[in-house]
C-alpha atoms as a PDB file:
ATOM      1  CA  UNK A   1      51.648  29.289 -15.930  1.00  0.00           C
ATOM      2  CA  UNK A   2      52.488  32.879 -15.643  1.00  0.00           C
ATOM      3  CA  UNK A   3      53.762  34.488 -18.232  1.00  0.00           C
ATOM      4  CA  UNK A   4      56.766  36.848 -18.027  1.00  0.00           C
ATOM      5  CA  UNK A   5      56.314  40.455 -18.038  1.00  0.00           C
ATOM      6  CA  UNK A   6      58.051  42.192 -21.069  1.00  0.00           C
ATOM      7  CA  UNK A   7      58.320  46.196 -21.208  1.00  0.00           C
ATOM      8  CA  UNK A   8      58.972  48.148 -24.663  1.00  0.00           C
ATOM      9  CA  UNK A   9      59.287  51.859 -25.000  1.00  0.00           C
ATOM     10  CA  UNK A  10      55.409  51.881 -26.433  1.00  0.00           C
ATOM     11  CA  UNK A  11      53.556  48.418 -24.953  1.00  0.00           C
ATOM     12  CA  UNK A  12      53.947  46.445 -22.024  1.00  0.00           C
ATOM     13  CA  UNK A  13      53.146  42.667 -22.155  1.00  0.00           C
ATOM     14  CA  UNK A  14      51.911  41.595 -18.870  1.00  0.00           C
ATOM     15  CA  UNK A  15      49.402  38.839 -17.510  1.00  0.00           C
ATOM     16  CA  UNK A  16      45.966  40.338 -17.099  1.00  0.00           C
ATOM     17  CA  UNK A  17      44.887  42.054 -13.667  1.00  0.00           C
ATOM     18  CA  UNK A  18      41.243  41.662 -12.566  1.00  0.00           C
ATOM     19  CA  UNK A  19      40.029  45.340 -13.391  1.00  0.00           C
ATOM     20  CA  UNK A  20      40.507  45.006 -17.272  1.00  0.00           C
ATOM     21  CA  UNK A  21      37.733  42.557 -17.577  1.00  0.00           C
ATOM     22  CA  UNK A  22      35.487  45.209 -18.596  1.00  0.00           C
ATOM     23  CA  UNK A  23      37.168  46.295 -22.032  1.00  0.00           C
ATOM     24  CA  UNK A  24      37.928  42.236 -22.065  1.00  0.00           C
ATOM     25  CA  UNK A  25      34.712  41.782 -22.464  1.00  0.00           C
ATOM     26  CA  UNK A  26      34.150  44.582 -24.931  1.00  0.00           C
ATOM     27  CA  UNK A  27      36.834  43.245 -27.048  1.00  0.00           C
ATOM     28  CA  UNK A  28      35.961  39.745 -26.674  1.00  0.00           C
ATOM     29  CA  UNK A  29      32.084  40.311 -27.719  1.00  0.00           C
ATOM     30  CA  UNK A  30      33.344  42.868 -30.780  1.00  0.00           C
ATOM     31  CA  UNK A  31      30.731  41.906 -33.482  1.00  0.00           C
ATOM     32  CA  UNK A  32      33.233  42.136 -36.541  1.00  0.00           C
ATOM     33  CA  UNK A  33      35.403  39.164 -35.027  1.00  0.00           C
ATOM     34  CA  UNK A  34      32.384  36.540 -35.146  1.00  0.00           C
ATOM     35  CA  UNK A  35      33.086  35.673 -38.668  1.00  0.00           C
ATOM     36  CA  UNK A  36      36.575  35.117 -38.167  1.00  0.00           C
ATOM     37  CA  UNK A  37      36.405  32.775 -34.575  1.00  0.00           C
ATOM     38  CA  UNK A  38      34.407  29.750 -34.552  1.00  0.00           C
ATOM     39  CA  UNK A  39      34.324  29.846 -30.807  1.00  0.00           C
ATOM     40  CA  UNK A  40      33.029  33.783 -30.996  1.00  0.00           C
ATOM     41  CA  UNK A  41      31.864  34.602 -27.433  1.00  0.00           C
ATOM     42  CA  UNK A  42      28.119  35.371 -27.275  1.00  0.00           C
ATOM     43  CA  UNK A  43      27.093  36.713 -24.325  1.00  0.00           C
ATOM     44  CA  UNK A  44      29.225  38.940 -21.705  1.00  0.00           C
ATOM     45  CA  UNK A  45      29.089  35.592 -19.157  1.00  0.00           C
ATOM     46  CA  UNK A  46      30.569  34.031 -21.545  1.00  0.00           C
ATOM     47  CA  UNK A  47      33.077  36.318 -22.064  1.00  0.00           C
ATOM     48  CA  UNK A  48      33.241  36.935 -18.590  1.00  0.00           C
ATOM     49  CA  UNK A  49      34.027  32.972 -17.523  1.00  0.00           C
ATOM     50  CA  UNK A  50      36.502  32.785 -20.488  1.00  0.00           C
ATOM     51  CA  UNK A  51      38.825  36.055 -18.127  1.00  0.00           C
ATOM     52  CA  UNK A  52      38.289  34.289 -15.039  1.00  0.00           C
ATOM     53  CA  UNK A  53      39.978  31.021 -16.829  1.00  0.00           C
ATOM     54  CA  UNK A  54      42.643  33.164 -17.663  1.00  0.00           C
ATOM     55  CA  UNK A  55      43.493  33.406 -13.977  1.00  0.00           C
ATOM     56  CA  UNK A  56      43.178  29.594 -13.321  1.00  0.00           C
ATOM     57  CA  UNK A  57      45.485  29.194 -16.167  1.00  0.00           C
ATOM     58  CA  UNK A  58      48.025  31.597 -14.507  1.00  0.00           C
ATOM     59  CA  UNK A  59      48.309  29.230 -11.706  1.00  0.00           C
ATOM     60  CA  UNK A  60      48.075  26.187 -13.842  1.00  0.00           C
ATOM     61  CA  UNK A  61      51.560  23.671 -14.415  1.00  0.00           C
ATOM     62  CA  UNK A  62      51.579  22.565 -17.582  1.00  0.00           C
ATOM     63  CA  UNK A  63      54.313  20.921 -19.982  1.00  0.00           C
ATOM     64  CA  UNK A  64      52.906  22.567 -22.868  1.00  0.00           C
ATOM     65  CA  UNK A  65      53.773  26.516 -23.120  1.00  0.00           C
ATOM     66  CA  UNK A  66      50.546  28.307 -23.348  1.00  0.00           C
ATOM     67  CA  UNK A  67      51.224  32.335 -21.883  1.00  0.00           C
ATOM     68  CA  UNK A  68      48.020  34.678 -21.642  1.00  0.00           C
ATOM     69  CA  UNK A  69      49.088  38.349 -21.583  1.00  0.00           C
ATOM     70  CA  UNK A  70      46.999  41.434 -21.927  1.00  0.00           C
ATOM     71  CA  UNK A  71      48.930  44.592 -24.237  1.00  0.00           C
ATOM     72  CA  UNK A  72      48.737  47.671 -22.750  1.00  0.00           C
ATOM     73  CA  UNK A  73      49.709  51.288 -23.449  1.00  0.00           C
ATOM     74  CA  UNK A  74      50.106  53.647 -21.038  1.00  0.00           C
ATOM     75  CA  UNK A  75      48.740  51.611 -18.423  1.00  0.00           C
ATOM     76  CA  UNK A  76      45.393  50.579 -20.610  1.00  0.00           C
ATOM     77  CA  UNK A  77      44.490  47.208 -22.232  1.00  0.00           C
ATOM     78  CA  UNK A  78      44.619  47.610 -26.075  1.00  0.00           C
ATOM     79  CA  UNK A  79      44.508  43.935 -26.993  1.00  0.00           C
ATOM     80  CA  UNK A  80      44.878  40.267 -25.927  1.00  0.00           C
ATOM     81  CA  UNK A  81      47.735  37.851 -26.307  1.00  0.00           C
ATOM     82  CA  UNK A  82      48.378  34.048 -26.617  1.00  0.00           C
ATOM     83  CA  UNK A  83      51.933  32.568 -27.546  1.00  0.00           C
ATOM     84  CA  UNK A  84      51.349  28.622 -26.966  1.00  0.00           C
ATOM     85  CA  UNK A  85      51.753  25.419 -28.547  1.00  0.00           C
ATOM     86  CA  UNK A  86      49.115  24.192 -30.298  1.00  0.00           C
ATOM     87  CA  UNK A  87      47.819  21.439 -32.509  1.00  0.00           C
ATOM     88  CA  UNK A  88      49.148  23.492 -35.707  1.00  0.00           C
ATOM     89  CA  UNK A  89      52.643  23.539 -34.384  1.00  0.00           C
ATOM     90  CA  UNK A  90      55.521  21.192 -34.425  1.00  0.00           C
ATOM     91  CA  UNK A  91      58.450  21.241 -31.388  1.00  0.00           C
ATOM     92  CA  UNK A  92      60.181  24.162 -32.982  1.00  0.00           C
ATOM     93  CA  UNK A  93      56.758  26.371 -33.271  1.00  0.00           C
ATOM     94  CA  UNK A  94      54.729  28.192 -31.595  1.00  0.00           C
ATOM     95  CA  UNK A  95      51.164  30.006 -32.202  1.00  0.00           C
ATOM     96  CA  UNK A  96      50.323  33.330 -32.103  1.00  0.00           C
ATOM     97  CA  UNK A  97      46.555  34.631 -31.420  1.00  0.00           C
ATOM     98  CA  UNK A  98      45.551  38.011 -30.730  1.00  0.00           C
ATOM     99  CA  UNK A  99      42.770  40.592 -30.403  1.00  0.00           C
ATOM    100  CA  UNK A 100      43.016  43.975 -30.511  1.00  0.00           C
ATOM    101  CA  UNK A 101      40.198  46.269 -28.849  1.00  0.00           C
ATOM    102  CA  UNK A 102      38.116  47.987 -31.341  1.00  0.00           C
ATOM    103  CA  UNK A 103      39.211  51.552 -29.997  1.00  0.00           C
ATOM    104  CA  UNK A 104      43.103  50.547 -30.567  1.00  0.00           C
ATOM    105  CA  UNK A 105      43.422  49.469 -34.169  1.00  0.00           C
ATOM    106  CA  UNK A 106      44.917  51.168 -37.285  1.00  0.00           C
ATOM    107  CA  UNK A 107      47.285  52.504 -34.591  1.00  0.00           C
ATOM    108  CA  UNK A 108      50.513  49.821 -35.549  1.00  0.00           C
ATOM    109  CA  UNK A 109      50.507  48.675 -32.290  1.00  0.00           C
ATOM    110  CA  UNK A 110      50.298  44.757 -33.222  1.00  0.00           C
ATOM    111  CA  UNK A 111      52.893  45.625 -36.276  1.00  0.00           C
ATOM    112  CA  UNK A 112      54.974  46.374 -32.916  1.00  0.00           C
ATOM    113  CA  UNK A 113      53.854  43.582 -30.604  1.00  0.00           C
ATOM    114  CA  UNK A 114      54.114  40.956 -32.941  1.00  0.00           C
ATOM    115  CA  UNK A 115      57.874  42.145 -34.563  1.00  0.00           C
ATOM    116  CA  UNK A 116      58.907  42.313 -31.136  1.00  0.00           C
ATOM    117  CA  UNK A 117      57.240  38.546 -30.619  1.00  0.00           C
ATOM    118  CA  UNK A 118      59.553  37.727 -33.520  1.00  0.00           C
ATOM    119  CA  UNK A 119      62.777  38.405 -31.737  1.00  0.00           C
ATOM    120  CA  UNK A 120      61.599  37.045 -28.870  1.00  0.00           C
ATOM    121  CA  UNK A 121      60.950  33.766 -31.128  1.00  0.00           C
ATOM    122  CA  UNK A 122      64.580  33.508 -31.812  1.00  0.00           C
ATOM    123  CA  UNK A 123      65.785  33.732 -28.048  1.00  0.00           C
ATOM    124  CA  UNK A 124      63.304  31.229 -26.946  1.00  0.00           C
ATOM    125  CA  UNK A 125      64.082  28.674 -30.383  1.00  0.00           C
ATOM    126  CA  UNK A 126      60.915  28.811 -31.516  1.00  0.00           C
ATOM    127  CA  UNK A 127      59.270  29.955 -34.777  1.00  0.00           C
ATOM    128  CA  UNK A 128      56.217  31.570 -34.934  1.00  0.00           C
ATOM    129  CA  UNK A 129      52.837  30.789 -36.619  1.00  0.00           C
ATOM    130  CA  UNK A 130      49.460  32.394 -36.992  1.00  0.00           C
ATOM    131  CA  UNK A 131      45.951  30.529 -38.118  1.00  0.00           C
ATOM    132  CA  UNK A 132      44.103  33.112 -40.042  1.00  0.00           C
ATOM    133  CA  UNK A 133      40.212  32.797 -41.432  1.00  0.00           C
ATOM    134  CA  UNK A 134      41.166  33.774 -45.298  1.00  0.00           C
ATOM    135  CA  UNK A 135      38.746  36.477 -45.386  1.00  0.00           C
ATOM    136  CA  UNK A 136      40.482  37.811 -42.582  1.00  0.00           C
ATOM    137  CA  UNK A 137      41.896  40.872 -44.420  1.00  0.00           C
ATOM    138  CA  UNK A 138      43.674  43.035 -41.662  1.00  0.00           C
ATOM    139  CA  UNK A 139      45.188  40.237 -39.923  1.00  0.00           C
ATOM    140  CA  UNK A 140      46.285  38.998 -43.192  1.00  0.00           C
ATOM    141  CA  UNK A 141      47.914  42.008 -44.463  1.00  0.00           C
ATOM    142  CA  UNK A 142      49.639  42.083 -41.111  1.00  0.00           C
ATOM    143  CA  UNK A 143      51.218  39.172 -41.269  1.00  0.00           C
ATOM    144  CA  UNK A 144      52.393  39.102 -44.469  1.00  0.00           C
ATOM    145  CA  UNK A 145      53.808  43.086 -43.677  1.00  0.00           C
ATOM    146  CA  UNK A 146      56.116  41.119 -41.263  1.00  0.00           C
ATOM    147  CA  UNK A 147      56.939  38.079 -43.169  1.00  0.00           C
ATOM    148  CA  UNK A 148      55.899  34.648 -44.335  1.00  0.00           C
ATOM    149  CA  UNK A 149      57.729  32.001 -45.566  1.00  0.00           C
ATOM    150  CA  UNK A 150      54.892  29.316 -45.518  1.00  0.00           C
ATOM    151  CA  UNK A 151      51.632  29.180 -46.398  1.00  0.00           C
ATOM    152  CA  UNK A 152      49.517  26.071 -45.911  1.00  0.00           C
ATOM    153  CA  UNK A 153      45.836  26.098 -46.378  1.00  0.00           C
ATOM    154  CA  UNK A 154      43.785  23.878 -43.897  1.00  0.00           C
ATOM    155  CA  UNK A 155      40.257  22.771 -43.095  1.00  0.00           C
ATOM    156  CA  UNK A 156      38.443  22.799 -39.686  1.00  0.00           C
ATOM    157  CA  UNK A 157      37.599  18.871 -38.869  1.00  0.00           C
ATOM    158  CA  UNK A 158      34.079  19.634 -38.088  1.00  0.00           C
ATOM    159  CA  UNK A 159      32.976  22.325 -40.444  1.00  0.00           C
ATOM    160  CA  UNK A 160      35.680  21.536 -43.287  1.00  0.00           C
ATOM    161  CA  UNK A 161      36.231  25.100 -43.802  1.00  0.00           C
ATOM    162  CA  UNK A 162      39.652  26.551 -44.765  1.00  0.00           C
ATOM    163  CA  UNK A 163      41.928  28.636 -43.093  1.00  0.00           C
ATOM    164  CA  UNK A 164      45.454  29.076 -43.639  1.00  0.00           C
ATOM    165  CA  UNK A 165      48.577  28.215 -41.030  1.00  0.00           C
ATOM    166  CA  UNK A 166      51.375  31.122 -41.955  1.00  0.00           C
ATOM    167  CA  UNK A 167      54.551  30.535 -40.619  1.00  0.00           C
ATOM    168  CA  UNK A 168      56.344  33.771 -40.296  1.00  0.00           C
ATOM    169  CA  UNK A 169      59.815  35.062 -41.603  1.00  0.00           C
ATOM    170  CA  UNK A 170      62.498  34.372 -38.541  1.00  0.00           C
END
């Protein structure tokens, strides 16, 4: 399904267009985020086939809300964007997951992004969650600079390691 488009003073939230997969790939294959992603890209095919399923998604009906959008600034891709249910939510949630390029961060653009996701929550009824690796310090002190009102600590089914579900502030 394609997502809608949304336009802020600083970011626009757009689905992706086929000359970004370049810095997709560089983002998707940054080094520091394999200890925090089980399913870590490896190689740039890899990275490569996971953008082109982005596209099939776009065109993809589903029942289930699952939106794909690149961030950009000034007309450049500074990070990557999924708002979808998943199996972590319940009817009134949905899950947040998001990448910022190595170049953009310590810039407060995802402080922006994801306070702007928040409002957005409330006109679609939906409250927002994040899973988050523990040792995941930045995206941690994030999330909690925005708001949490639930922490819950869970374990991966296949490696039984813990990471925590955060349901953020309305």
């Amino acid at each position: 399904m394609l997502p809608l488009t949304y336009q802020t003073q600083r970011f626009t939230l757009q689905p992706y267009r086929r000359e970004d997969q370049a810095r997709f790939v560089e983002m998707f294959l940054d080094p520091s985020l394999a200890k925090y992603m089980d399913d870590h890209l490896k190689t740039e095919a890899e990275a490569a086939d996971f953008f082109e399923k982005i596209f099939k998604l776009y065109t993809t009906k589903t029942d289930k809300w699952f939106w794909v959008w690149g961030v950009y600034e000034a007309g450049q891709l500074c990070a990557h964007l999924e708002v979808k249910e998943t199996e972590h939510t319940n009817a009134a949630q949905l899950e947040i997951v998001y990448i910022v390029h190595f170049a953009e961060r310590r810039r407060g653009l995802m402080t922006e992004v994801l306070a702007f996701l928040k409002v957005q929550g409330k006109t679609w009824g939906r409250q927002l969650i994040a899973t988050v690796d523990p040792q995941n310090a930045n995206s941690l002190a994030l999330l909690r600079k925005l708001g949490i009102t639930q922490q819950e600590t869970l374990h991966d089914p296949i490696t039984e390691a813990p990471y925590l579900k955060l349901i953020l502030t309305e």
